[in-house]
Protein backbone atom coordinates (compact mmCIF):
# COMPACT_ATOMS: atom_id res chain seq x y z
CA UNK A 1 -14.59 -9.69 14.82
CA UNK A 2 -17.50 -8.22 13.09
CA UNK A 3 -17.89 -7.43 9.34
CA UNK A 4 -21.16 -5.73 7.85
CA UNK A 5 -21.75 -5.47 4.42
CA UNK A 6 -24.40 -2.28 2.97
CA UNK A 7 -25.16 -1.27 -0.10
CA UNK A 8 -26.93 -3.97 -1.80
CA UNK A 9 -30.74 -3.69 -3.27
CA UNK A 10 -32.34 -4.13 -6.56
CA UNK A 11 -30.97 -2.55 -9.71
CA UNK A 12 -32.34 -2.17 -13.27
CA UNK A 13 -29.56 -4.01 -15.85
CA UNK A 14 -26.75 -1.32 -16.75
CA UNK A 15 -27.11 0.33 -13.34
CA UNK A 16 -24.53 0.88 -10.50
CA UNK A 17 -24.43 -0.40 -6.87
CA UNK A 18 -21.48 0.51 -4.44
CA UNK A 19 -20.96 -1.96 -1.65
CA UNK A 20 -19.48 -1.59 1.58
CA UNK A 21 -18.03 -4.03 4.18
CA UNK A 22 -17.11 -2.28 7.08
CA UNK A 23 -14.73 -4.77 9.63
CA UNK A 24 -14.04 -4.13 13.62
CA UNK A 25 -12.91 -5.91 16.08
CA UNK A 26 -9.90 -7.42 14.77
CA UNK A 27 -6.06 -6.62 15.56
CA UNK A 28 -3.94 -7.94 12.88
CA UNK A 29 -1.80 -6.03 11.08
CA UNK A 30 -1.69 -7.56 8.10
CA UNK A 31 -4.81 -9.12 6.10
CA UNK A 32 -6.93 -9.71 2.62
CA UNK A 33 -10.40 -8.24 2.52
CA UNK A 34 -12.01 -10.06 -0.48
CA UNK A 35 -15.74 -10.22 -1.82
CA UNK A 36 -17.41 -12.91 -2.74
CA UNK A 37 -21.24 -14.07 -4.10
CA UNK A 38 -23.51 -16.54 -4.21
CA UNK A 39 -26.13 -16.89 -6.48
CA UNK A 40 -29.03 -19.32 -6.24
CA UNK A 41 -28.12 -22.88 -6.85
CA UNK A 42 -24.62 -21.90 -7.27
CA UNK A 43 -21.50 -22.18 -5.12
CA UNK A 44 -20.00 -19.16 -3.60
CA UNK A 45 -17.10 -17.17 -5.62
CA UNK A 46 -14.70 -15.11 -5.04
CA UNK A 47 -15.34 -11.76 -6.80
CA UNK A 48 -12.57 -9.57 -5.87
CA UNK A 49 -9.48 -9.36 -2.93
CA UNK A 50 -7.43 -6.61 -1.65
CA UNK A 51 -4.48 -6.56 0.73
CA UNK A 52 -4.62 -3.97 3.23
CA UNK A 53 -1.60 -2.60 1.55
CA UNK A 54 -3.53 -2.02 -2.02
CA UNK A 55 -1.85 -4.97 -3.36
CA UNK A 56 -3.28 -8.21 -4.84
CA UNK A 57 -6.39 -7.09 -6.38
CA UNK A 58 -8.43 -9.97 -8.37
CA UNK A 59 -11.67 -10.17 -10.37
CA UNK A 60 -12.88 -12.87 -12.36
CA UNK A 61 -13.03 -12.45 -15.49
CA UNK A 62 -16.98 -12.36 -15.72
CA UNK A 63 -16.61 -8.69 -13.66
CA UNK A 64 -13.61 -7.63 -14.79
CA UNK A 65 -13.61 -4.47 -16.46
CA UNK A 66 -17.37 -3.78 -14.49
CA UNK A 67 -16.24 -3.96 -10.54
CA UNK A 68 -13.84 -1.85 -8.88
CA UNK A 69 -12.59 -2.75 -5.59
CA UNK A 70 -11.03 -0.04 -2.95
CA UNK A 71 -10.59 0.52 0.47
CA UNK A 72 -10.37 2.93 3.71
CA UNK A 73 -7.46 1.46 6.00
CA UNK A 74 -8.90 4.09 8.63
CA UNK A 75 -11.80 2.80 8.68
CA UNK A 76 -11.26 -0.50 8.10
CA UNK A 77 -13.88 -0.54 5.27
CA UNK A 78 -13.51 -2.16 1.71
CA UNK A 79 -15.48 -1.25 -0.95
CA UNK A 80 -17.32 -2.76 -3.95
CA UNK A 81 -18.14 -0.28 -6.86
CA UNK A 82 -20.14 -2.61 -9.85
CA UNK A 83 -21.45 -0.80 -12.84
CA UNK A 84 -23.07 -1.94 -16.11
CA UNK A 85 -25.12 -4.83 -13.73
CA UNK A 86 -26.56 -7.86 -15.53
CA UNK A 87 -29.09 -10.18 -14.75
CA UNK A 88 -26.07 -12.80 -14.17
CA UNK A 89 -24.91 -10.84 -11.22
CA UNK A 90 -27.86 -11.46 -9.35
CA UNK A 91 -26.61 -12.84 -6.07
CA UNK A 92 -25.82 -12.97 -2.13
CA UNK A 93 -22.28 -10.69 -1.71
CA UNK A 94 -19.82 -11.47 1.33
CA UNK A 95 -17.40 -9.83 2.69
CA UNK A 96 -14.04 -11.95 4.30
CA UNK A 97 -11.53 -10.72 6.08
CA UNK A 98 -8.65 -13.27 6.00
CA UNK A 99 -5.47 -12.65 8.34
CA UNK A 100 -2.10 -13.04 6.29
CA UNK A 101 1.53 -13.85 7.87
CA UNK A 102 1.57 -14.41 11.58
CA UNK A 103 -2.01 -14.02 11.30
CA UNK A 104 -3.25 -16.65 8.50
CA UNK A 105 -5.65 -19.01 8.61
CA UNK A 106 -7.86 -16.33 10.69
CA UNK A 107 -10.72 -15.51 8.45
CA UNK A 108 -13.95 -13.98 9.06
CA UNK A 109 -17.43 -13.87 7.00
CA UNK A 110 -20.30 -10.97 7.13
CA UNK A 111 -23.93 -12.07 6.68
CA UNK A 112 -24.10 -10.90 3.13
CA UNK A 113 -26.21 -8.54 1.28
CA UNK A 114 -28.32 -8.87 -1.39
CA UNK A 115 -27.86 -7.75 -5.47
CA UNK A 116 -30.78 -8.24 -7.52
CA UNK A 117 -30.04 -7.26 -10.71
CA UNK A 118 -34.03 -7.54 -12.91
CA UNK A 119 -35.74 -4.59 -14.85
């Protein structure tokens, strides 16, 4: 199973960044794909998770409002839109891909990609 997450790069505060986690390799049927981040010195959190049937969508309450989370069954891909950035969201973003059902307990990390959020 392979997940790669795009998108990431340096933004002025109040900018946008879309992020992408593309998954392959994988054959369950059903499964979260969830984003998380870690910022320096600080422990990883979950940012936002989506079932692959559009249901169960969660964002903290520090992005909520700012991050939309979507996704492309077809291509496997879940997506990341954050606008009005802060300095706070300044972090490492990962992509998991957790099996549900039959399936759970499978889960799967990508090697992250960076948000720097500084003027």
């Amino acid at each position: 199973v392979q997940l790669v997450e795009s998108g990431g790069g340096l933004v002025q505060p109040g900018g946008s960044l879309r992020l992408s986690c593309a998954a392959s390799g994988f054959t369950f049927s059903s499964y979260v794909m969830s984003w998380y981040r870690q910022a320096p010195g600080k422990e990883r959190e979950l940012v936002a998770a989506m079932t692959n049937t559009g249901g169960s969508t969660n964002f903290a309450d520090s992005m909520r409002g700012r991050f939309t989370i979507s996704r492309d069954n077809a291509k496997n891909t879940v997506y990341l839109q954050m606008n009005s950035l802060k300095p706070e969201d300044t972090a490492v973003y990962y992509c998991n891909l957790q099996g549900l059902g039959p399936w759970y307990g499978m889960s799967y990390w990508g090697k992250g990609t960076l948000v720097t959020v500084s003027s």
